[in-house]
N, C-alpha and C. Protein backbone atom coordinates (compact mmCIF):
# COMPACT_ATOMS: atom_id res chain seq x y z
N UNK A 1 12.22 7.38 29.13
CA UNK A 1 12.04 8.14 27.92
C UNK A 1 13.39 8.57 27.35
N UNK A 2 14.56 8.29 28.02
CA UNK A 2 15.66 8.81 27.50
C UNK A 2 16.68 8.02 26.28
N UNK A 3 16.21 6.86 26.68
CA UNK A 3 16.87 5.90 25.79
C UNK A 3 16.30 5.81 24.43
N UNK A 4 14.65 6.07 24.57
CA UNK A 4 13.96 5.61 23.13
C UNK A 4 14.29 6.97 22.16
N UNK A 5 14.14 6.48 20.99
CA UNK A 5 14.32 7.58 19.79
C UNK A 5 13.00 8.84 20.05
N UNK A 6 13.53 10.15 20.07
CA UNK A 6 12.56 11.17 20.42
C UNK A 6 11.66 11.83 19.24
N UNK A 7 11.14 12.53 19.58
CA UNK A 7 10.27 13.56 18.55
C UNK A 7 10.16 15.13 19.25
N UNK A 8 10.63 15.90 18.47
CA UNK A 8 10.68 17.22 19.36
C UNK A 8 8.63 17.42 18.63
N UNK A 9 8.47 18.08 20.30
CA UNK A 9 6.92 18.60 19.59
C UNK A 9 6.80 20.10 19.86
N UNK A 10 7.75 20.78 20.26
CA UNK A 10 7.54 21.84 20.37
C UNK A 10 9.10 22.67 21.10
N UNK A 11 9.53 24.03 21.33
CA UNK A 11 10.56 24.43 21.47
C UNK A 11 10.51 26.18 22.61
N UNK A 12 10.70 26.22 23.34
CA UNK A 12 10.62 27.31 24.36
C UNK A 12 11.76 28.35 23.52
N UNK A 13 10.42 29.35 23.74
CA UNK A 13 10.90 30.46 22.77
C UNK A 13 12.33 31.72 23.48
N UNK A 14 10.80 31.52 24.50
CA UNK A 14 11.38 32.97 25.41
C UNK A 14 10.51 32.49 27.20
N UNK A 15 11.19 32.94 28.34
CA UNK A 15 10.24 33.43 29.48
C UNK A 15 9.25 34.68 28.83
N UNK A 16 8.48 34.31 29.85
CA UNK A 16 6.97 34.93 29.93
C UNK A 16 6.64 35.82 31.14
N UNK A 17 6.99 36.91 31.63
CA UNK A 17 6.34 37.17 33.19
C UNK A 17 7.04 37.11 33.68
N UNK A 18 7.10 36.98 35.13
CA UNK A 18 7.99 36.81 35.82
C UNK A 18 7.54 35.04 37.28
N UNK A 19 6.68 34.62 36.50
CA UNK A 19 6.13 33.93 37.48
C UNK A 19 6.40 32.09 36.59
N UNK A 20 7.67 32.20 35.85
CA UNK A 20 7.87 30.92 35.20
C UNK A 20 7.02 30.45 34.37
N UNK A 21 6.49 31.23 33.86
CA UNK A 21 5.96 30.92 32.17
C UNK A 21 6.78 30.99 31.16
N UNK A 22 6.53 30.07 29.84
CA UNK A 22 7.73 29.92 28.89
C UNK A 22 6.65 29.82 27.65
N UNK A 23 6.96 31.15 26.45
CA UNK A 23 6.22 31.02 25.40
C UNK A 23 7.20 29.44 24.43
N UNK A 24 6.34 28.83 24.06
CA UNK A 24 6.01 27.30 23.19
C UNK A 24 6.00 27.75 21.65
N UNK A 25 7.03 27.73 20.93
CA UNK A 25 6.65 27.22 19.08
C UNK A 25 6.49 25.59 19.18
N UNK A 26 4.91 25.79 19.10
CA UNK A 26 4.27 23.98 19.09
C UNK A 26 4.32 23.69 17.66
N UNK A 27 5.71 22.86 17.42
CA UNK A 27 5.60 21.78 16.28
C UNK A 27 5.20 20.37 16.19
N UNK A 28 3.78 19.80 16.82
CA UNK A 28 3.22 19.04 16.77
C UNK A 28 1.95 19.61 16.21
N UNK A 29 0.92 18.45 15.31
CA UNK A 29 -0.25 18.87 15.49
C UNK A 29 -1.14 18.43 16.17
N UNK A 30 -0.93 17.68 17.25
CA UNK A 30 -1.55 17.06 18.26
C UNK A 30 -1.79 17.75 19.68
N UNK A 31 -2.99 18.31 19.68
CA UNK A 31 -3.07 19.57 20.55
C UNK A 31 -2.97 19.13 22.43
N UNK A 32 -3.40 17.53 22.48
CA UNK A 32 -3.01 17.31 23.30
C UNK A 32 -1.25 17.28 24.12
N UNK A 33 -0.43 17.61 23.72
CA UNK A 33 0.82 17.51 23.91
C UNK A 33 0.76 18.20 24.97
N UNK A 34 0.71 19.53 25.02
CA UNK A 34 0.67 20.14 25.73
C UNK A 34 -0.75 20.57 26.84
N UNK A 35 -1.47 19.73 27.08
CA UNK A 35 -2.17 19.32 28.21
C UNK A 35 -1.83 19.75 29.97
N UNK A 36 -2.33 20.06 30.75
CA UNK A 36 -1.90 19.79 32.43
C UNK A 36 -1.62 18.10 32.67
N UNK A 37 -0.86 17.99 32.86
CA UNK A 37 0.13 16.68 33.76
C UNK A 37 1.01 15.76 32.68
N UNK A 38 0.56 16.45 31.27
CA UNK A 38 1.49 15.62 29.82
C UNK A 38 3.23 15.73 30.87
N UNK A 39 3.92 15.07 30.84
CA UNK A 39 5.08 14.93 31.06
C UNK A 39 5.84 15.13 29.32
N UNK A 40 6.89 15.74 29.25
CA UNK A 40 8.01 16.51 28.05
C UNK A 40 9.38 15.75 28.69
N UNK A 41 9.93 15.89 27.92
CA UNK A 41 11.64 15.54 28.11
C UNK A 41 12.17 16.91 27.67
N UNK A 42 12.31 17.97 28.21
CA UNK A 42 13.11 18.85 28.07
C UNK A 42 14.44 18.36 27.45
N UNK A 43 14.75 18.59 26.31
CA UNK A 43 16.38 18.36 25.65
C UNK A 43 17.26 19.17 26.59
N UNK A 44 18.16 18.47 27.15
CA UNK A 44 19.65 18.55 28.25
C UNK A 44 18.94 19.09 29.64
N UNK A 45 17.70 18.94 29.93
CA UNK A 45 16.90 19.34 31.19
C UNK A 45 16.53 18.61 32.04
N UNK A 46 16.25 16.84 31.37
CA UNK A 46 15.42 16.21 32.20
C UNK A 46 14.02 16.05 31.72
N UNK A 47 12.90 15.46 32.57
CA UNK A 47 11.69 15.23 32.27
C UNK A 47 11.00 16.59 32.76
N UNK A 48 9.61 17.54 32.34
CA UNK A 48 9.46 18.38 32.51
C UNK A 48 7.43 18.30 32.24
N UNK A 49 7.23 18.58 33.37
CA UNK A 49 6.08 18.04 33.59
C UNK A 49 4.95 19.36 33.93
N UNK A 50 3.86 19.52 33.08
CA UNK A 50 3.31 20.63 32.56
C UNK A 50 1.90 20.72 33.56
N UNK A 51 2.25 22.16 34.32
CA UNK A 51 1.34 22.29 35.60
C UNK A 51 -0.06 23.30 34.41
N UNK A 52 -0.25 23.83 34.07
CA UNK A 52 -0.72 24.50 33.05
C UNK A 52 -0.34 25.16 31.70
N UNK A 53 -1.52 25.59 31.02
CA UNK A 53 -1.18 26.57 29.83
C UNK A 53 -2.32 27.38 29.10
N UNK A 54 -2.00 27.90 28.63
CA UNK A 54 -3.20 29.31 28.22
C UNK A 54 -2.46 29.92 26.58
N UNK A 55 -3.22 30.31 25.85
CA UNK A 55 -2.59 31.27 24.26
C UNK A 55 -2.89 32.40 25.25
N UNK A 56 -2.07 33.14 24.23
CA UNK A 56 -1.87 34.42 24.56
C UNK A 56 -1.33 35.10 23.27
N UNK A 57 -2.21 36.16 22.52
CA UNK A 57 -1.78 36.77 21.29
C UNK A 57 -1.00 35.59 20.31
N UNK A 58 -2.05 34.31 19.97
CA UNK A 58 -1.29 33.66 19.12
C UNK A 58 -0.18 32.48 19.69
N UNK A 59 0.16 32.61 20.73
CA UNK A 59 0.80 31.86 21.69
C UNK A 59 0.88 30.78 22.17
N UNK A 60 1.28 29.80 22.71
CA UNK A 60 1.02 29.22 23.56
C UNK A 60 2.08 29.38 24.89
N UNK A 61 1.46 29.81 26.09
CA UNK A 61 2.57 29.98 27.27
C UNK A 61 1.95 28.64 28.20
N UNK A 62 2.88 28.02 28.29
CA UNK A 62 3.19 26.65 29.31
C UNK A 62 3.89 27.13 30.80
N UNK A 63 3.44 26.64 31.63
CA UNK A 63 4.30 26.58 33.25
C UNK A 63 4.03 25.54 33.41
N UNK A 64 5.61 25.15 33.18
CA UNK A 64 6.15 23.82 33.96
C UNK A 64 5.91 23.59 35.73
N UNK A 65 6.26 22.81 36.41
CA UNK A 65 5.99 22.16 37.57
C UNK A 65 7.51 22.58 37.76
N UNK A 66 7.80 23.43 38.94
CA UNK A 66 9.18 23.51 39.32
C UNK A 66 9.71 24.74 39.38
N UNK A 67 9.51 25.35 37.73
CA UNK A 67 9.95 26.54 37.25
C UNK A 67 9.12 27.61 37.46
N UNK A 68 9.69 27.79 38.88
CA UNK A 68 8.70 29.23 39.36
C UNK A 68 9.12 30.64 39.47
N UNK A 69 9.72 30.59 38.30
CA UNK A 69 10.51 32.38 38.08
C UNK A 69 11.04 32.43 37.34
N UNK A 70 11.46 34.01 36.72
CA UNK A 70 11.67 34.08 35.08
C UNK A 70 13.11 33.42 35.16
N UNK A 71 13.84 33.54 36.25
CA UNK A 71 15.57 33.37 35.93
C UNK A 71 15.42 31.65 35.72
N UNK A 72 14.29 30.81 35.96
CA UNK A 72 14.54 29.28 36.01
C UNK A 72 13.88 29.39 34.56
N UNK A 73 13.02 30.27 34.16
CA UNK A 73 12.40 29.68 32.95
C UNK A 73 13.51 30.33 31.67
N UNK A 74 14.25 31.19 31.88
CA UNK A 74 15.46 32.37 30.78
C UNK A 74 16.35 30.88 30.58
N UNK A 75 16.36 30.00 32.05
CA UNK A 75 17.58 28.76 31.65
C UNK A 75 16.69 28.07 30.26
N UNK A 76 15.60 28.06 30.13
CA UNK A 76 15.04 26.83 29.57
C UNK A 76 15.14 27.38 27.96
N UNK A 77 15.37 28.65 27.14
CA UNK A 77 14.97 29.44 26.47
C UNK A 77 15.77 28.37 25.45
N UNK A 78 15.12 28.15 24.22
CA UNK A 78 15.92 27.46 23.06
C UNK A 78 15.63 26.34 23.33
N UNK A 79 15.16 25.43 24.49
CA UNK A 79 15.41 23.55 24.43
C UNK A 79 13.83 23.41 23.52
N UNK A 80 14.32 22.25 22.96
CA UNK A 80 13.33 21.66 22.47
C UNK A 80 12.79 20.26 23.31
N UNK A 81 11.49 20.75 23.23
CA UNK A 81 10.36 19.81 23.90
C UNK A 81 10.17 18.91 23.04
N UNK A 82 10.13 17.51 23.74
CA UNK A 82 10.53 15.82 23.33
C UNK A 82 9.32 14.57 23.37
N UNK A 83 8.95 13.86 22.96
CA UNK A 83 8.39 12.54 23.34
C UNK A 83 8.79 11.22 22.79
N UNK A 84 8.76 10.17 22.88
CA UNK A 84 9.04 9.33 22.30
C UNK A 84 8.67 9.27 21.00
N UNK A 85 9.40 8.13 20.13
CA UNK A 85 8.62 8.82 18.72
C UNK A 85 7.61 7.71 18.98
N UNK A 86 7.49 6.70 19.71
CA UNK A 86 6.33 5.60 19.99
C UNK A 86 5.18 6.33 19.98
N UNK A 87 5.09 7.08 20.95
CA UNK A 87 3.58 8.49 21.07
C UNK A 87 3.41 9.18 20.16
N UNK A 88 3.89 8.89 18.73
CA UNK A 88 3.16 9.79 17.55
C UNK A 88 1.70 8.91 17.00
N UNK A 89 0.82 9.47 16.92
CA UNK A 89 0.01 8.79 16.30
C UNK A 89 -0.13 8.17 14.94
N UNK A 90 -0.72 7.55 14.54
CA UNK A 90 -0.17 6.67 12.99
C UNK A 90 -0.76 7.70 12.33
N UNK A 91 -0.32 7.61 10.83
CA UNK A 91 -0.94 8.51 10.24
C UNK A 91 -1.61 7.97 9.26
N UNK A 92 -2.65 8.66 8.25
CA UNK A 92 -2.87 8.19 6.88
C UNK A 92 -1.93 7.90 6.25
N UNK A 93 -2.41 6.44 5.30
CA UNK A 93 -1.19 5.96 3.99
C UNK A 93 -0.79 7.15 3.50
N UNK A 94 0.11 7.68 3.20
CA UNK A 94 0.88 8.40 2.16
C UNK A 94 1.25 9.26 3.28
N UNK A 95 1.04 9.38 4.06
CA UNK A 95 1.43 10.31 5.44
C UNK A 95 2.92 9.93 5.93
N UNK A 96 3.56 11.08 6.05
CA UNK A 96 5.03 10.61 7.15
C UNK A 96 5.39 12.08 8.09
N UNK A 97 5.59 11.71 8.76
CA UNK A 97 6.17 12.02 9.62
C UNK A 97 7.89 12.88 8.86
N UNK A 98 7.97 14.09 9.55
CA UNK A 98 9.57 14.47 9.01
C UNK A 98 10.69 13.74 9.17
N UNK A 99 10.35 13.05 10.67
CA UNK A 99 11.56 12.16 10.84
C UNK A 99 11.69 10.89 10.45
N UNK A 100 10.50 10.79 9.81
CA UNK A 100 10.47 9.05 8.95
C UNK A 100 10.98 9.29 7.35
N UNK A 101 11.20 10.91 7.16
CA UNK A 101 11.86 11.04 5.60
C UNK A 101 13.60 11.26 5.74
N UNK A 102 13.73 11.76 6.72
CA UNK A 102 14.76 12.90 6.78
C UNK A 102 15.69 11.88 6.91
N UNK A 103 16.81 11.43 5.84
CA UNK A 103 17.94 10.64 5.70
C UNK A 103 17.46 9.21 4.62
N UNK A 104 15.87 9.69 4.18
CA UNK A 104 15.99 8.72 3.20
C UNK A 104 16.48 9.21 1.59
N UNK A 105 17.11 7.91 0.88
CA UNK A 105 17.41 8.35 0.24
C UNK A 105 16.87 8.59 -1.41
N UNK A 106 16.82 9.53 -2.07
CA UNK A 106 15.92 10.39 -3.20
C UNK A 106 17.19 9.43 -4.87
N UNK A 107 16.08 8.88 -5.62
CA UNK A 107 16.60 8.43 -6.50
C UNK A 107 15.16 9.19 -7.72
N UNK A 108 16.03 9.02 -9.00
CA UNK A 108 14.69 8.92 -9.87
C UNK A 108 14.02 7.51 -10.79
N UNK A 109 13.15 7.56 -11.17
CA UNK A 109 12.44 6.39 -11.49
C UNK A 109 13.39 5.68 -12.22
N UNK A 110 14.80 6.42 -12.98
CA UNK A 110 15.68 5.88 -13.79
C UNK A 110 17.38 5.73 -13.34
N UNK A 111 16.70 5.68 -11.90
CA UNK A 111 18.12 5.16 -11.06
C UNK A 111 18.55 6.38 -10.38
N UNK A 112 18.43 7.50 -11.43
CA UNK A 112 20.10 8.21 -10.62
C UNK A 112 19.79 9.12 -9.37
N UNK A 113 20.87 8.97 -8.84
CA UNK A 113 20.76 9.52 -7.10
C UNK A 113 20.39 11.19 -7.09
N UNK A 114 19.65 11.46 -6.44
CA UNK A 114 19.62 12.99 -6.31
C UNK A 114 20.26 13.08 -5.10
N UNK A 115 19.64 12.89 -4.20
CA UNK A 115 20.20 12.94 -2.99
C UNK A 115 19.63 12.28 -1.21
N UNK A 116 20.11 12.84 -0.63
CA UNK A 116 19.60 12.37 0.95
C UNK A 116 18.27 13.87 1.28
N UNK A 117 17.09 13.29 2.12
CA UNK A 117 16.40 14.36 2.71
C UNK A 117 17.05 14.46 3.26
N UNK A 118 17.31 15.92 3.67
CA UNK A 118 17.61 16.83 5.00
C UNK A 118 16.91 17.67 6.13
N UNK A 119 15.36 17.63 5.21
CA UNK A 119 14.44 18.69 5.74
C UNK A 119 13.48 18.42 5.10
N UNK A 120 12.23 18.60 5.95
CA UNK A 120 11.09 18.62 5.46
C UNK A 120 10.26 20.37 5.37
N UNK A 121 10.12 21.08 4.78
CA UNK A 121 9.44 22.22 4.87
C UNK A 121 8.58 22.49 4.41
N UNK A 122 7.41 23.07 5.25
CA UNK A 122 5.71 22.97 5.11
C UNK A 122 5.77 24.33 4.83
N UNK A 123 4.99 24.28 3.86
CA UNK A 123 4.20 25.25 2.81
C UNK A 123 2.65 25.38 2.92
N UNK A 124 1.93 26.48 2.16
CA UNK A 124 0.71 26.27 2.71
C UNK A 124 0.26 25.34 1.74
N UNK A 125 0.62 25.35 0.19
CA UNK A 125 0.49 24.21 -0.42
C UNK A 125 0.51 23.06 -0.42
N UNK A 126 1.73 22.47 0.43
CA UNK A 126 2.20 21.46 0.16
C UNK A 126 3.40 20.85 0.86
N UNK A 127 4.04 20.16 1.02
CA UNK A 127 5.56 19.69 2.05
C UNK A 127 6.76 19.86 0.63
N UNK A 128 7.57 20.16 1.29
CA UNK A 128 8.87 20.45 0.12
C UNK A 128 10.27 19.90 0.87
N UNK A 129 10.45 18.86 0.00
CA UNK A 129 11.81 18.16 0.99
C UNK A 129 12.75 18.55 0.48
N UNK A 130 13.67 18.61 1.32
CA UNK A 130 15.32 19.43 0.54
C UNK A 130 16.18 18.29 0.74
N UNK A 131 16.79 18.02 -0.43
CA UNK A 131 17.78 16.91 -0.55
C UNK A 131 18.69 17.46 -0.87
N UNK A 132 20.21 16.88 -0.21
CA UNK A 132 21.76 16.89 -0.44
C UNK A 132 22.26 16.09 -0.91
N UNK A 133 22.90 16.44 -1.86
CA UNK A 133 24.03 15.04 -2.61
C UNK A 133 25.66 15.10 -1.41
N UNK A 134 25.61 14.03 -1.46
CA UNK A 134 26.89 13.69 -0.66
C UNK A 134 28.08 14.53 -1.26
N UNK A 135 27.94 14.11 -3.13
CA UNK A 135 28.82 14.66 -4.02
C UNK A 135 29.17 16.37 -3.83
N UNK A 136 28.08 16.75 -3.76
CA UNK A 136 27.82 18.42 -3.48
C UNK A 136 27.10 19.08 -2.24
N UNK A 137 27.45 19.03 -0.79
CA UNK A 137 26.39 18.67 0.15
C UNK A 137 25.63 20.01 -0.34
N UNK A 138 26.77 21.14 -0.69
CA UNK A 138 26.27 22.91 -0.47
C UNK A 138 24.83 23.02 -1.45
N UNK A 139 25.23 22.02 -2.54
CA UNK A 139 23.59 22.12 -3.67
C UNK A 139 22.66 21.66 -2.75
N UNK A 140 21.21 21.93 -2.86
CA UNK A 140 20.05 21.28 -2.39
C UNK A 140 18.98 21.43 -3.39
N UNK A 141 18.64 19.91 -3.40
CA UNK A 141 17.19 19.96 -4.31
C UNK A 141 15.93 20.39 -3.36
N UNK A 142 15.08 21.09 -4.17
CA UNK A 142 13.54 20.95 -3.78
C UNK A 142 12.58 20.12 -4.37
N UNK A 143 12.09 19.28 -3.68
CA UNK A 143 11.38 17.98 -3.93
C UNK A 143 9.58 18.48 -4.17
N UNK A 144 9.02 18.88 -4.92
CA UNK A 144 7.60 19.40 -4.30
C UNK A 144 6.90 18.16 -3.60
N UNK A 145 6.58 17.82 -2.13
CA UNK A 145 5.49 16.12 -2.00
C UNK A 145 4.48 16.34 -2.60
N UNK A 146 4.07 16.13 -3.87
CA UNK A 146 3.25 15.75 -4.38
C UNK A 146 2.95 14.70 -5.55
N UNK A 147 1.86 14.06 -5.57
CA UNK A 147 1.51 12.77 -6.06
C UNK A 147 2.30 12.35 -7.96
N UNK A 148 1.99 14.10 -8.35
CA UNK A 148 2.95 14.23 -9.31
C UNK A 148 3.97 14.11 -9.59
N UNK A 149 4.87 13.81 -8.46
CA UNK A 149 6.17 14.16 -8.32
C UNK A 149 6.51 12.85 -7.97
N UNK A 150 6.11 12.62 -6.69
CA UNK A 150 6.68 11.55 -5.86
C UNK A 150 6.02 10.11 -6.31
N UNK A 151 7.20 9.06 -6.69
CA UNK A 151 6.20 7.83 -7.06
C UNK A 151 6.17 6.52 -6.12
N UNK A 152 6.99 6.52 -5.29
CA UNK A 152 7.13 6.07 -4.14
C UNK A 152 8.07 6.55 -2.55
N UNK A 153 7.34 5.80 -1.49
CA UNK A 153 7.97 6.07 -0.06
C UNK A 153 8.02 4.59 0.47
N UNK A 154 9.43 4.48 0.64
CA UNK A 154 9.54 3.35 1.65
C UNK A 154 10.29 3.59 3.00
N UNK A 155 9.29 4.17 3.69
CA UNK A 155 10.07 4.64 5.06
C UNK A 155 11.41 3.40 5.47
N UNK A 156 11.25 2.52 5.42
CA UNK A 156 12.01 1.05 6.35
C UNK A 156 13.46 0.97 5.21
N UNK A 157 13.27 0.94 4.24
CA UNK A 157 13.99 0.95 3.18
C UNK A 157 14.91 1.80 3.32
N UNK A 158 14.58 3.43 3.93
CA UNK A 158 15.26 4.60 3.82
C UNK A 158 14.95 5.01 2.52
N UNK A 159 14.21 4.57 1.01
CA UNK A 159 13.94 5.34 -0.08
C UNK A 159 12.90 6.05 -0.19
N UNK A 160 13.46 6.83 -1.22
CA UNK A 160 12.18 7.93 -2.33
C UNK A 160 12.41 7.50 -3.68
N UNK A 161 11.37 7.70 -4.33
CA UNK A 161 11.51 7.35 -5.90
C UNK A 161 10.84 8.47 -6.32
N UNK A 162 11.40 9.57 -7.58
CA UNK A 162 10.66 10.44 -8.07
C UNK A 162 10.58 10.65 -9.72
N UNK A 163 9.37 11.13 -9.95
CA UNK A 163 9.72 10.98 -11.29
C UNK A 163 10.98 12.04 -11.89
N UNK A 164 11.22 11.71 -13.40
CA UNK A 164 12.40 12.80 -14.23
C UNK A 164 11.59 13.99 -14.04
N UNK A 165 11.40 14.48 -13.50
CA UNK A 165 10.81 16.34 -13.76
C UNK A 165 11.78 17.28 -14.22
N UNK A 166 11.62 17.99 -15.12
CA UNK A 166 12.31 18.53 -15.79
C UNK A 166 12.77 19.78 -14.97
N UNK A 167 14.03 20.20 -15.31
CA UNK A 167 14.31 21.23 -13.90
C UNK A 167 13.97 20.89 -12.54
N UNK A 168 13.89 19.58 -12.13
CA UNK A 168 13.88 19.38 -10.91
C UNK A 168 15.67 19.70 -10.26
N UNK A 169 16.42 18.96 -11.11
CA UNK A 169 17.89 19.69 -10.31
C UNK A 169 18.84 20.75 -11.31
N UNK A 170 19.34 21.20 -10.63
CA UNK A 170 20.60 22.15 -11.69
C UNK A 170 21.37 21.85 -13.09
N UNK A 171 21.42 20.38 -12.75
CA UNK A 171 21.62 20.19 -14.37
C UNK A 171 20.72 19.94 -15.07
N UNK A 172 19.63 20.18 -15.12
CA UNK A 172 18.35 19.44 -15.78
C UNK A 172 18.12 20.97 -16.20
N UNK A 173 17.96 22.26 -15.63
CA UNK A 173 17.54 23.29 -15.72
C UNK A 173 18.10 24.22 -16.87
């Protein structure tokens, strides 16, 4: 699992207890991830292999296989939890994945470059990609994903195509 390209699905917040529990921000929506015996790639840890888990006030607290006390689980605090990106499930057409946008590049229907994604950020509305111009990295556009907006995705390509929206960037506004 170390060689293939990863997918973080989730990130250890904090220890839990004192008995090696580690509260989980699960950024997957695939509830199986975190399962008893799912194996994780702990980022700079190794493989990390999940003896149980339970919510708790909103939560999710995981105990790893190994980490049997708060001082082994305080090491783990901040890594982000990994899988191959092979183990994502496919999605619906028009569906991507953050890491199938993030470095493609944002043109409009009339050529000109806006910029590179940098980020994908979920809204309750809607996904909002933030693009950087090479020219200006410090500017960032907000992309709204929507059907209105966006007129094509070619993940393989690395492009976006969007329409002219008016005030979509700083000089337009």
């Amino acid at each position: 699992m170390n060689d293939e390209p990863a997918v973080a699905v989730g990130k250890i917040t904090r220890a839990h207890g004192v008995r090696g529990e580690v509260a989980v921000l699960v950024l997957s929506e695939v509830e199986e991830r975190f399962d008893p015996g799912v194996e994780l790639l702990a980022e700079g840890h190794g493989s990390l292999s999940i003896e149980a888990t339970r919510r708790d006030r909103g939560r999710l607290l995981v105990k790893f296989e190994g980490v049997e006390d708060r001082v082994a689980a305080q090491r783990l605090q901040g890594v982000y939890l990994m899988v191959p990106r092979a183990a994502s499930p496919e999605l619906p057409e028009g569906s991507y994945w953050p890491y199938e946008l993030e470095g493609c590049e944002v043109r409009t229907e009339a050529g000109r470059s806006i910029g590179t994604i940098v980020d994908v950020i979920h809204t309750q509305a809607n996904d909002v990609w933030a693009a950087r111009s090479a020219g200006d990295p410090e500017a960032e556009v907000l992309i709204p994903a929507l059907r209105d907006v966006v007129v094509s995705v070619d993940v393989r390509a690395r492009r976006v195509v969007v329409r002219d929206v008016p005030g979509l960037t700083a000089e337009e506004a």
